[in-house]
Protein backbone atom coordinates (compact mmCIF):
# COMPACT_ATOMS: atom_id res chain seq x y z
CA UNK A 1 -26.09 134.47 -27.40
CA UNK A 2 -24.75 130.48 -27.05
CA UNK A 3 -25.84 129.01 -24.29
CA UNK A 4 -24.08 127.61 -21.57
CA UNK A 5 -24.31 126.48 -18.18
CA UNK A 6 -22.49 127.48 -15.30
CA UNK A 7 -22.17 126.61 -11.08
CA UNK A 8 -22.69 129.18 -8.70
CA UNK A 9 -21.38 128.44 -4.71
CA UNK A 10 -19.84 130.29 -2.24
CA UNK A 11 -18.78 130.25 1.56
CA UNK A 12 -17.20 126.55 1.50
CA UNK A 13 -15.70 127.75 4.67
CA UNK A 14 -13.37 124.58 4.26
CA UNK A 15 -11.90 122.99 7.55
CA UNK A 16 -14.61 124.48 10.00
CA UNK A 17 -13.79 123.80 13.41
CA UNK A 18 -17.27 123.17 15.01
CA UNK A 19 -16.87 124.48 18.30
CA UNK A 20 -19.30 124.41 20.67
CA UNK A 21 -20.52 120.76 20.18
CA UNK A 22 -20.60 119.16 23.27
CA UNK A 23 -21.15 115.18 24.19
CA UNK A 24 -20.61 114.15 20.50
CA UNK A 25 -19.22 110.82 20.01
CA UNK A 26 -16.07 110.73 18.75
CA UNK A 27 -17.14 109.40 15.49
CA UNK A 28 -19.78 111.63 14.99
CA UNK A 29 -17.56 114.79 15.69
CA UNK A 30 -14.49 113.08 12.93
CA UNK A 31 -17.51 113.23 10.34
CA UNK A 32 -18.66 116.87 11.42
CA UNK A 33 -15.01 117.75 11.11
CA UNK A 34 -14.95 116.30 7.12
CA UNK A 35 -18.48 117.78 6.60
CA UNK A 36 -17.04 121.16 4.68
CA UNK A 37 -14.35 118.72 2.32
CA UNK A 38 -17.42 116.27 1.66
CA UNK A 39 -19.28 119.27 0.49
CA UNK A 40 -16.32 120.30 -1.65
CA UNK A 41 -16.20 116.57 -2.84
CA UNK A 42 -19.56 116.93 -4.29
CA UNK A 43 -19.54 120.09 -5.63
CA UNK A 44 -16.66 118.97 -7.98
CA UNK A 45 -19.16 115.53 -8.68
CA UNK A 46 -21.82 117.85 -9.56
CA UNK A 47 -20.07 120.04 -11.98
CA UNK A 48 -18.78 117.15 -13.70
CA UNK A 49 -21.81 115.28 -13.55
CA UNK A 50 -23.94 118.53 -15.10
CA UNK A 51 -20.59 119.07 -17.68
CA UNK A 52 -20.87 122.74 -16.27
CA UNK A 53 -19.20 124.84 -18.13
CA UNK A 54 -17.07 126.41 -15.74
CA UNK A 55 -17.63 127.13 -11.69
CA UNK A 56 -17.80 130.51 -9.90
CA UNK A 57 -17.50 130.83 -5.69
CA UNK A 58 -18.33 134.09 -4.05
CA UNK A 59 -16.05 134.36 -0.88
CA UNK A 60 -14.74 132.65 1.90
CA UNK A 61 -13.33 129.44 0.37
CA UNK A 62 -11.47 128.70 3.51
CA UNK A 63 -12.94 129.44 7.30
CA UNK A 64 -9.88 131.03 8.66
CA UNK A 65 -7.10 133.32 7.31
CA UNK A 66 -4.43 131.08 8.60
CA UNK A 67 -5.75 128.14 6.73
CA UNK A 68 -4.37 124.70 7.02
CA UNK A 69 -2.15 122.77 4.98
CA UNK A 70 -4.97 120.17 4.92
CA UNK A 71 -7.60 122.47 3.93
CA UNK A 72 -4.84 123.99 1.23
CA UNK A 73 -4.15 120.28 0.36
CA UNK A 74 -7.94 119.22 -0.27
CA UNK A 75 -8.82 122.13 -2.31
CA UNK A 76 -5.75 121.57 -4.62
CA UNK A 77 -7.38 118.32 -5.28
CA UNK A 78 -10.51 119.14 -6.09
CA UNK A 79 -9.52 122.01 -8.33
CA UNK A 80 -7.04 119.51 -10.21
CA UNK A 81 -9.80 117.30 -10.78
CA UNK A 82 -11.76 119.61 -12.41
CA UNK A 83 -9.10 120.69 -14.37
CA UNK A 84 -9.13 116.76 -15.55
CA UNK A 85 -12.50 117.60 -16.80
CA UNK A 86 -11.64 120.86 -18.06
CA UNK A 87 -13.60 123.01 -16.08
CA UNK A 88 -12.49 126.25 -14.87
CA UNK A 89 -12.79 128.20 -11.75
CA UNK A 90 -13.62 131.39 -10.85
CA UNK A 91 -12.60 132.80 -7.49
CA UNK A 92 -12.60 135.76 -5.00
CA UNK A 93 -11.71 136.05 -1.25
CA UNK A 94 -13.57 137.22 1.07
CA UNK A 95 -13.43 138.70 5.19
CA UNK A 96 -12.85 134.42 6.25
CA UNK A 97 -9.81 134.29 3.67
CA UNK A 98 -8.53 137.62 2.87
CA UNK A 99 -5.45 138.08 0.18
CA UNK A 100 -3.18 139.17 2.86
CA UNK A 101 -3.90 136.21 4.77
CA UNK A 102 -0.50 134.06 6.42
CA UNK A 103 -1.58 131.13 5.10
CA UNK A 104 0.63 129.14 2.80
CA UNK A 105 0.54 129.74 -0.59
CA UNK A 106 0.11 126.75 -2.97
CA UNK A 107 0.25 127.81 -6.60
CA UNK A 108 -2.78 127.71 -7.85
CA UNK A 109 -3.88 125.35 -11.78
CA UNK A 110 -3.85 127.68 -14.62
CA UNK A 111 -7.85 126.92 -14.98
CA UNK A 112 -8.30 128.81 -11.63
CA UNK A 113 -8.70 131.96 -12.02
CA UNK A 114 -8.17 133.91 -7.85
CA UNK A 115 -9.51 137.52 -9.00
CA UNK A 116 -7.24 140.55 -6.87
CA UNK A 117 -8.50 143.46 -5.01
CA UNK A 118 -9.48 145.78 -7.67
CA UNK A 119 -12.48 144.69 -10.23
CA UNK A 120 -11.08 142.45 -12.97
CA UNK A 121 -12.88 140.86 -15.81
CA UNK A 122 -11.88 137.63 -18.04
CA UNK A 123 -13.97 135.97 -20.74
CA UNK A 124 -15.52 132.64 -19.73
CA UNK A 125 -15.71 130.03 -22.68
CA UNK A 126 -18.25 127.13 -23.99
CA UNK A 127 -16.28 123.58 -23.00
CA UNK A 128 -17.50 121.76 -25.67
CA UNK A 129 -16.27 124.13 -28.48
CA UNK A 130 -13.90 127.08 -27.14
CA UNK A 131 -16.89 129.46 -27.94
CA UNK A 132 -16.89 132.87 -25.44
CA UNK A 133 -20.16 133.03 -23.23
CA UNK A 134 -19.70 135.07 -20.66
CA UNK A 135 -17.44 138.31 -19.22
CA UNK A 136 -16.80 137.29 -15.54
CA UNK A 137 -16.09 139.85 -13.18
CA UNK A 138 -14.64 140.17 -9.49
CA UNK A 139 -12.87 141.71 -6.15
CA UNK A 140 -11.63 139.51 -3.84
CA UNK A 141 -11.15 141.27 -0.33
CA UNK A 142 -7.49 142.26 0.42
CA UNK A 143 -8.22 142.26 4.23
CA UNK A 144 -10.53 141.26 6.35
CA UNK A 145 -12.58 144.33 6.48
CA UNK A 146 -13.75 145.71 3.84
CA UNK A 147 -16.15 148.48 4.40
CA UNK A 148 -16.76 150.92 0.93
CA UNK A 149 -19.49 149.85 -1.23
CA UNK A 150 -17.15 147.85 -3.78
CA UNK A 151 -20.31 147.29 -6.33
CA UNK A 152 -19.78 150.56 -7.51
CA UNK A 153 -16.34 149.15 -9.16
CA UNK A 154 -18.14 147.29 -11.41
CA UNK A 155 -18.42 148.41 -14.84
CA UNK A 156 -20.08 146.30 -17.47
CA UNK A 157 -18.29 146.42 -20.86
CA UNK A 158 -20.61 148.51 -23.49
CA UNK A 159 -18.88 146.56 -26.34
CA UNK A 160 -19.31 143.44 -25.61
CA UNK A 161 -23.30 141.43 -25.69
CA UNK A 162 -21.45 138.24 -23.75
CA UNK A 163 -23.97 137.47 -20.79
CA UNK A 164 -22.24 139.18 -17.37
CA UNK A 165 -21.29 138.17 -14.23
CA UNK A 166 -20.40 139.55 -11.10
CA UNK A 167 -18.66 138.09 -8.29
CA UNK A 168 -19.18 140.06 -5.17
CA UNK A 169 -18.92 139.09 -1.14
CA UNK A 170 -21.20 141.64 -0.03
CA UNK A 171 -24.11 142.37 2.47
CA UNK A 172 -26.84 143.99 0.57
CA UNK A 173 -29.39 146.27 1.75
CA UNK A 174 -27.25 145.31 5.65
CA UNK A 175 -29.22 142.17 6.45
CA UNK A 176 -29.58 141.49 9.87
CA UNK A 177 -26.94 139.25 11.96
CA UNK A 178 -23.84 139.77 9.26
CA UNK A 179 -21.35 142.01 9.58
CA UNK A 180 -21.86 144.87 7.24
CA UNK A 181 -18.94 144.09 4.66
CA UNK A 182 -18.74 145.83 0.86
CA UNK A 183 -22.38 147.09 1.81
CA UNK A 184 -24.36 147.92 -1.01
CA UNK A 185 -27.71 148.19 -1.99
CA UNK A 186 -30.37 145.99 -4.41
CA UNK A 187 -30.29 149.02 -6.12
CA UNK A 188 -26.85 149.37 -6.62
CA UNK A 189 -26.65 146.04 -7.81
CA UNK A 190 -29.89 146.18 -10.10
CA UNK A 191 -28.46 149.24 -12.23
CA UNK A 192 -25.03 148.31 -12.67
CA UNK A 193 -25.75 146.49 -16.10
CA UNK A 194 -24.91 142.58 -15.25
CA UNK A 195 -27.09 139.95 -15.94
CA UNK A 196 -26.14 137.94 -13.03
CA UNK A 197 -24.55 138.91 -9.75
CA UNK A 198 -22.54 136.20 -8.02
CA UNK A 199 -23.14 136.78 -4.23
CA UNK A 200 -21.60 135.41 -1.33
CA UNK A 201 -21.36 136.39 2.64
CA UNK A 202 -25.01 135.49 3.83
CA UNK A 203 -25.24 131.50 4.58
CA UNK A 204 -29.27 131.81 4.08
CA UNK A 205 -29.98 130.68 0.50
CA UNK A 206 -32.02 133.87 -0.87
CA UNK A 207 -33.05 134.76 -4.80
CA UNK A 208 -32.82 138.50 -4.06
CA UNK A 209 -33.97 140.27 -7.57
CA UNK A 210 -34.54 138.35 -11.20
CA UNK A 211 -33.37 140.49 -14.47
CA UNK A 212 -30.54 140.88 -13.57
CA UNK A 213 -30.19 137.78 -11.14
CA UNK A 214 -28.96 138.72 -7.39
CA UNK A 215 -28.08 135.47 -5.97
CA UNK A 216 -27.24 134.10 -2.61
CA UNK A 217 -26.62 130.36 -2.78
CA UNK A 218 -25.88 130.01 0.92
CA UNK A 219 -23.20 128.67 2.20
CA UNK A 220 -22.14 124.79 1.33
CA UNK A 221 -22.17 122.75 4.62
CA UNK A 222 -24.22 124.14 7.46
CA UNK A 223 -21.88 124.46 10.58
CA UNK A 224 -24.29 125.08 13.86
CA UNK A 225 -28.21 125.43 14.57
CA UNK A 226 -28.13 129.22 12.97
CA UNK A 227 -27.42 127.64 9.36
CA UNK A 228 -30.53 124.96 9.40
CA UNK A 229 -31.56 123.47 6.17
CA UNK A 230 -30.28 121.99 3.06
CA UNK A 231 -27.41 123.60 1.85
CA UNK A 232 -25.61 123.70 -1.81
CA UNK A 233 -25.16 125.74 -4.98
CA UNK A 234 -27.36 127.08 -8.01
CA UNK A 235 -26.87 125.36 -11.51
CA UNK A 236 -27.70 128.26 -13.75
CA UNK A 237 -28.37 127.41 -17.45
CA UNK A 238 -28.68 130.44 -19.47
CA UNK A 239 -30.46 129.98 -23.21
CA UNK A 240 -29.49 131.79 -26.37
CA UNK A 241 -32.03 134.58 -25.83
CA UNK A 242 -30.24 135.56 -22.34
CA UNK A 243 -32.19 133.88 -20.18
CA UNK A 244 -31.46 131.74 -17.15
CA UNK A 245 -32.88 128.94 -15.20
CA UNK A 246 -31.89 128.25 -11.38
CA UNK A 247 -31.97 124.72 -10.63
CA UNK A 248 -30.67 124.79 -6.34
CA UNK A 249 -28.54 121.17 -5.64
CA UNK A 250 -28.10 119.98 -2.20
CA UNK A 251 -24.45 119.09 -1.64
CA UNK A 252 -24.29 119.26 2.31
CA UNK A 253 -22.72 116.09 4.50
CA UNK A 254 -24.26 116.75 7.50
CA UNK A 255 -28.23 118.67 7.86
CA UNK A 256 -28.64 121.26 11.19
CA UNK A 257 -32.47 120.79 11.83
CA UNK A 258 -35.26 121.66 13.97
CA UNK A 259 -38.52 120.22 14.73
CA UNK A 260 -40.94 120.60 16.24
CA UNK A 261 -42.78 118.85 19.33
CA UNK A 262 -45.97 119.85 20.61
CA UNK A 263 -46.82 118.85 24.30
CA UNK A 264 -50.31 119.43 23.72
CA UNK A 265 -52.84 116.35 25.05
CA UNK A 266 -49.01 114.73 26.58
CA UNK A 267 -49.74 113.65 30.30
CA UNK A 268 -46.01 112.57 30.94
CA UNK A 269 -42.25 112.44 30.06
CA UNK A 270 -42.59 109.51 28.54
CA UNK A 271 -45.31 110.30 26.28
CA UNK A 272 -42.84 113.03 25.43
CA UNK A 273 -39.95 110.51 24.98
CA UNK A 274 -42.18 108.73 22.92
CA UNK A 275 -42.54 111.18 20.46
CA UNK A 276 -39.79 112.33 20.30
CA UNK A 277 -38.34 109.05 19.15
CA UNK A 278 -40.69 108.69 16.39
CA UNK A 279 -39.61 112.07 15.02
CA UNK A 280 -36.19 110.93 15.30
CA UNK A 281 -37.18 107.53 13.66
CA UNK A 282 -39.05 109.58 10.80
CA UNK A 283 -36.06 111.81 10.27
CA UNK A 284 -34.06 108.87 9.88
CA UNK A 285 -36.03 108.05 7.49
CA UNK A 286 -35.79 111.02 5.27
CA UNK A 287 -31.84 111.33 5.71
CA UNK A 288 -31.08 110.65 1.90
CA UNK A 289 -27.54 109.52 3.54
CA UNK A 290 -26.50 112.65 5.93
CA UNK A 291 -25.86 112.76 9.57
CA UNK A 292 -28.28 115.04 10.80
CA UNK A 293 -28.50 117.00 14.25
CA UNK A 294 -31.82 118.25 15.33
CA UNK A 295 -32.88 120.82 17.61
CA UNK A 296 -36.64 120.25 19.18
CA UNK A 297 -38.79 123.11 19.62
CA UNK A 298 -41.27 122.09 21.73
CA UNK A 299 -44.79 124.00 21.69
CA UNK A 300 -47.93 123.94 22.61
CA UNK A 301 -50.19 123.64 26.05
CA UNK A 302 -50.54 121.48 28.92
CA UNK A 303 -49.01 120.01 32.33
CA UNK A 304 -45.82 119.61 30.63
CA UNK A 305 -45.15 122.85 31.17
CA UNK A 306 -44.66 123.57 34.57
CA UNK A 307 -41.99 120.93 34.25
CA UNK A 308 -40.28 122.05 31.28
CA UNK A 309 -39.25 124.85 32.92
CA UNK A 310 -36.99 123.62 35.52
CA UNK A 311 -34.68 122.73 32.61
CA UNK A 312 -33.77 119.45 34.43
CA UNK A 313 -36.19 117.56 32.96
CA UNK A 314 -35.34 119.24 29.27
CA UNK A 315 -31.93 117.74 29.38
CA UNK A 316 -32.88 114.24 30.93
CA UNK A 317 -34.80 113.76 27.71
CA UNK A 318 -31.88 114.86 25.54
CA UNK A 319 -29.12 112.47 27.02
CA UNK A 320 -31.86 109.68 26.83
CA UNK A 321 -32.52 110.32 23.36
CA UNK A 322 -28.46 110.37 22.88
CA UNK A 323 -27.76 107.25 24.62
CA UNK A 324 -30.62 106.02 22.37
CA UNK A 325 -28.84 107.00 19.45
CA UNK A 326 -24.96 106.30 20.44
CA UNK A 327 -26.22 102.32 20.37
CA UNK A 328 -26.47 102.92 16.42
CA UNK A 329 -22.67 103.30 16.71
CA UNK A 330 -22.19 99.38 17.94
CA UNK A 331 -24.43 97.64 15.88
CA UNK A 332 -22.49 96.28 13.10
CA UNK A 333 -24.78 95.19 10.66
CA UNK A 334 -25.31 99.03 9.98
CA UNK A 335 -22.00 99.12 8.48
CA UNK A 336 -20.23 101.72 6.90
CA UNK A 337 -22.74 103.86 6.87
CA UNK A 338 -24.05 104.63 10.23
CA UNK A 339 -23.11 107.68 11.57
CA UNK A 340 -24.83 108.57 8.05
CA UNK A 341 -27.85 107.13 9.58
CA UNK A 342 -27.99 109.07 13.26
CA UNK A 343 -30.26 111.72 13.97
CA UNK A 344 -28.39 113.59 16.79
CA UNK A 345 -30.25 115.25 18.95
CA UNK A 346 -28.63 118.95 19.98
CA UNK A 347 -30.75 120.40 22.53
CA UNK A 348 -34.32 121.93 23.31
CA UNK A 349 -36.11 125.35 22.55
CA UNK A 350 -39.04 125.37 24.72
CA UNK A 351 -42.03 127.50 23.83
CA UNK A 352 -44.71 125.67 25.75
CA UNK A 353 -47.53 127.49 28.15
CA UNK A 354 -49.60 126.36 30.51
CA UNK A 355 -53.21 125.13 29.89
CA UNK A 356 -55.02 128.69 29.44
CA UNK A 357 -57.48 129.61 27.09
CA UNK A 358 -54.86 132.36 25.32
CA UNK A 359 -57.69 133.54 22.78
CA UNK A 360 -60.14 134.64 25.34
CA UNK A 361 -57.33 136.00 27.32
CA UNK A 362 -56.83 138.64 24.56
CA UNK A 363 -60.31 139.44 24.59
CA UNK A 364 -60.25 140.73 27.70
CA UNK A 365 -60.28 144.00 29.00
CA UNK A 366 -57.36 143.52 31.82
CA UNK A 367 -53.79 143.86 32.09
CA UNK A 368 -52.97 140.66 31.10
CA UNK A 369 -55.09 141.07 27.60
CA UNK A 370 -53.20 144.21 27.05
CA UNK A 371 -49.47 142.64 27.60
CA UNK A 372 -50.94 139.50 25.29
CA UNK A 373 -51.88 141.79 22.48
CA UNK A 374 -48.38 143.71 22.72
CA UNK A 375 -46.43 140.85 22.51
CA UNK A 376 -48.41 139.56 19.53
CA UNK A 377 -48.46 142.63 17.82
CA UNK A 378 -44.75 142.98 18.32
CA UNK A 379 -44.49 139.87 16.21
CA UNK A 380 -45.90 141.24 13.75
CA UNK A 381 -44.33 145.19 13.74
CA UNK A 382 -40.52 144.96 13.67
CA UNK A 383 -40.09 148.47 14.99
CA UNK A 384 -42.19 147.39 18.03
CA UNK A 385 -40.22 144.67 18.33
CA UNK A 386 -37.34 146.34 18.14
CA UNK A 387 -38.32 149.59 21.09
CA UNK A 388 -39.67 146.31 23.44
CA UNK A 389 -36.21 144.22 23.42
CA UNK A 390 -34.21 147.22 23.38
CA UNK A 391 -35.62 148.76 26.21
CA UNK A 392 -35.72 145.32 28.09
CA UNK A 393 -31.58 144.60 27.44
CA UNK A 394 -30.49 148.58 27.83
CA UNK A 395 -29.26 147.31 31.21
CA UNK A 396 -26.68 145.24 29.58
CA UNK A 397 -25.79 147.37 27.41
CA UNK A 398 -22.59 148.61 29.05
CA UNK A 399 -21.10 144.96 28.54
CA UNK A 400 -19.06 144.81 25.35
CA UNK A 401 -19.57 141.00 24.71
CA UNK A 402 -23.65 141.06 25.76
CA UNK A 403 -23.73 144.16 23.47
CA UNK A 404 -22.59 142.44 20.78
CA UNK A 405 -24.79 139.55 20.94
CA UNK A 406 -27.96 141.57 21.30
CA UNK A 407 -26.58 143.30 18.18
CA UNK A 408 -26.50 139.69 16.51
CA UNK A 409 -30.19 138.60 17.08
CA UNK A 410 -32.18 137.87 14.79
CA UNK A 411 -35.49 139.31 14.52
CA UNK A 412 -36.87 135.58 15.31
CA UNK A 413 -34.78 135.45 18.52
CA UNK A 414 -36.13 138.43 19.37
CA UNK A 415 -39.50 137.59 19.10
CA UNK A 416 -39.11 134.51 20.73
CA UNK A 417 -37.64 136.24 23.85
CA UNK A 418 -41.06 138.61 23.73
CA UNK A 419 -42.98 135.36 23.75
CA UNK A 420 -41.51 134.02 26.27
CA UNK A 421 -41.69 136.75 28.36
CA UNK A 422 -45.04 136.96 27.73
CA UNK A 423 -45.58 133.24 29.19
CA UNK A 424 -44.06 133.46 31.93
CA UNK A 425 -46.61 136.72 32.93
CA UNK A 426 -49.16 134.38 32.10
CA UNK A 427 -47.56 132.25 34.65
CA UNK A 428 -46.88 133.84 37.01
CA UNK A 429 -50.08 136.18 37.07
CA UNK A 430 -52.25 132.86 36.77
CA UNK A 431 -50.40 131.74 39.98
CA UNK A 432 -50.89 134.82 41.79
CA UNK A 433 -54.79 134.97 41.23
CA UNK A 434 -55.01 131.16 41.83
CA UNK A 435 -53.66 132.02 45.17
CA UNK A 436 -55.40 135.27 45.91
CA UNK A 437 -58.65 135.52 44.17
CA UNK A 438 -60.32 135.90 41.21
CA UNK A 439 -58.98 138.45 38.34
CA UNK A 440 -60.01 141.83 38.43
């Protein structure tokens, strides 16, 4: 086998509208709005930076089926420029950008290579010397729904000892919080005879299976406080004996963050304020260039608690910290590059508690102990888990739109909302005996 080297992204999810971000600068929200073509911009510097041998993207290359000419525009470019460097592309569609989208049509370079709705294969070739490497398959969605089990269209070619590849936009073995789209299984995808399946559809990076590789790279630009983390593409090398090496590139323009806060040993807000600033100040620090947002989480125990939960307070600290931040905007010896050099902070989780001795609380043989030790062991059981939020939101479950976003929790969510539940019956029990007596 020659080897070769080869980029693996998906989800560009170019010309995201970032809804939902409210009391952003102006400036800040014109960068957020560039963040997906920046990432595109990159992508094209890494591959012909690396001298990749040709590029493959797994699925939703644009956000919405009625795409704009901008978005059309920009990705014209970058495909032309890598077709100055003679690097092909190989595409599929996926539920964001489906074939029969509305959008306008711009022909596409003869280097790109869009694959159709039914499984079709091309040979991939070497750069440096024409050689064939690789037999590239893939089905690119012709709507936006796309519910059989598409995998099973793959066939690899028994003739042919080229290294194989499989392009698929696909939930496998129906992760959690994704619409179940061309489900099929690890299995599925494990016996089918590739040596490297392609994926695309879940934004969390994830190395599924090795031998045969089953991929996500995540998506390329994070776009809200669910898609946290750096976020790029694989650069797979693959040697002469078959074998391939993953090397994960950041190519993100803006990082979604959280961190955490503990109010443990704080007295007041402005100890809180204090720290907070520092984190900001050390995330700053660590920004390699990108605008970041940051959630805080704050945790912990103490008499920050109580206060925390008003919400009031919460959100006094936040537009502080913001006004804080909106100054780096007018100083003009930053430059050019300051938005590059906010931290923005997006909001609060709080998972505080008051100043209790938890651990002995689980020792003990009341009802209190009992409702700590099923909330923690629902942390740990998901099917526990699962039986203690479902029984607690059945009420809403006649509500189409709350129905659906119970549906879209994630199993962390979930056991957040148990914890939290189980603090405030700390709370509130805590109260009660304070008032009324000793516990019994």
């Amino acid at each position: 086998m020659i080897p070769f080297r080869f980029i693996h992204a998906a989800d560009l999810h170019l010309d995201s509208p970032f809804a939902g971000m409210s009391g952003v600068p102006d400036k800040l929200r014109q960068h957020l709005q560039q963040s997906t073509f920046a990432a595109l911009k990159h992508l094209v510097e890494l591959a012909i930076a690396e001298q990749a041998d040709f590029i493959v993207v797994s699925g939703d290359v644009y956000d919405a089926s009625d795409s704009s000419l901008r978005a059309q525009l920009r990705l014209r470019e970058a495909w032309d420029l890598l077709g100055a460097h003679g690097i092909p592309v190989y595409v599929i569609h996926g539920n964001h950008d489906p074939l029969n989208a509305g959008r306008l049509r711009l022909a596409h370079p003869e280097h790109v290579m869009v694959f159709g709705s039914a499984v079709e294969s091309v040979v991939a070739q070497r750069r440096s010397d024409g050689q064939p490497v690789a037999v590239i398959s893939g089905i690119s969605y012709p709507t936006s729904a796309v519910r059989e089990n598409t995998s099973l269209q793959f066939r690899r070619d028994p003739s042919s000892e080229l290294y194989h590849i499989g392009l698929l936009h696909a939930n496998v073995d129906g992760q959690e919080g994704h619409d179940a789209y061309s489900p099929c299984s690890l299995r599925d995808l494990q016996q089918s005879g590739y040596d490297y399946w392609a994926l695309g559809h879940i934004h969390k990076r994830q190395i599924l299976h090795e031998a045969p590789w089953i991929v996500y790279p995540g998506n390329l630009q994070g776009r809200s406080m669910k898609e946290t983390g750096a976020k790029g593409c694989y650069v797979v090398d693959v040697d002469q004996y078959g074998r391939a090496e993953l090397s994960f590139r950041a190519l993100d323009h803006v990082r979604w963050l959280e961190a955490e806060l503990s109010i443990t040993g704080l007295s007041s807000e402005e100890q809180l304020r204090d720290q907070a600033e520092e984190k900001l100040d050390e995330l700053r620090e660590q920004s390699e260039g990108r605008l970041q947002i940051v959630r805080f989480v704050l945790t912990g125990r103490g008499p920050l608690h109580a206060m925390l939960q008003t919400g009031s307070e919460g959100e006094e600290l936040i537009q502080e910290l913001r006004r804080r931040e909106s100054r780096l905007l007018e100083i003009e010896e930053l430059g050019m590059d300051k938005v590059a050099r906010m931290v923005w902070p997006a909001g609060l989780k709080v998972r505080t508690g008051f100043e209790l001795d938890r651990e002995a609380l689980l020792r003990e043989d009341s009802f209190l102990g009992e409702l700590l030790r099923l909330a923690d062991s629902a942390e740990r059981e998901e099917a526990l888990l699962e039986e203690i939020v479902g029984s607690a939101l059945s009420s809403v479950s006649d509500h189409r739109r709350l129905r659906q976003l119970v549906r879209e929790m994630e199993a962390e969510d979930k056991a957040a909302l148990v914890r939290q539940a189980a603090e405030m019956a700390m709370s509130l029990l805590t109260e009660q005996e304070t008032k009324g007596g000793a516990r019994r």
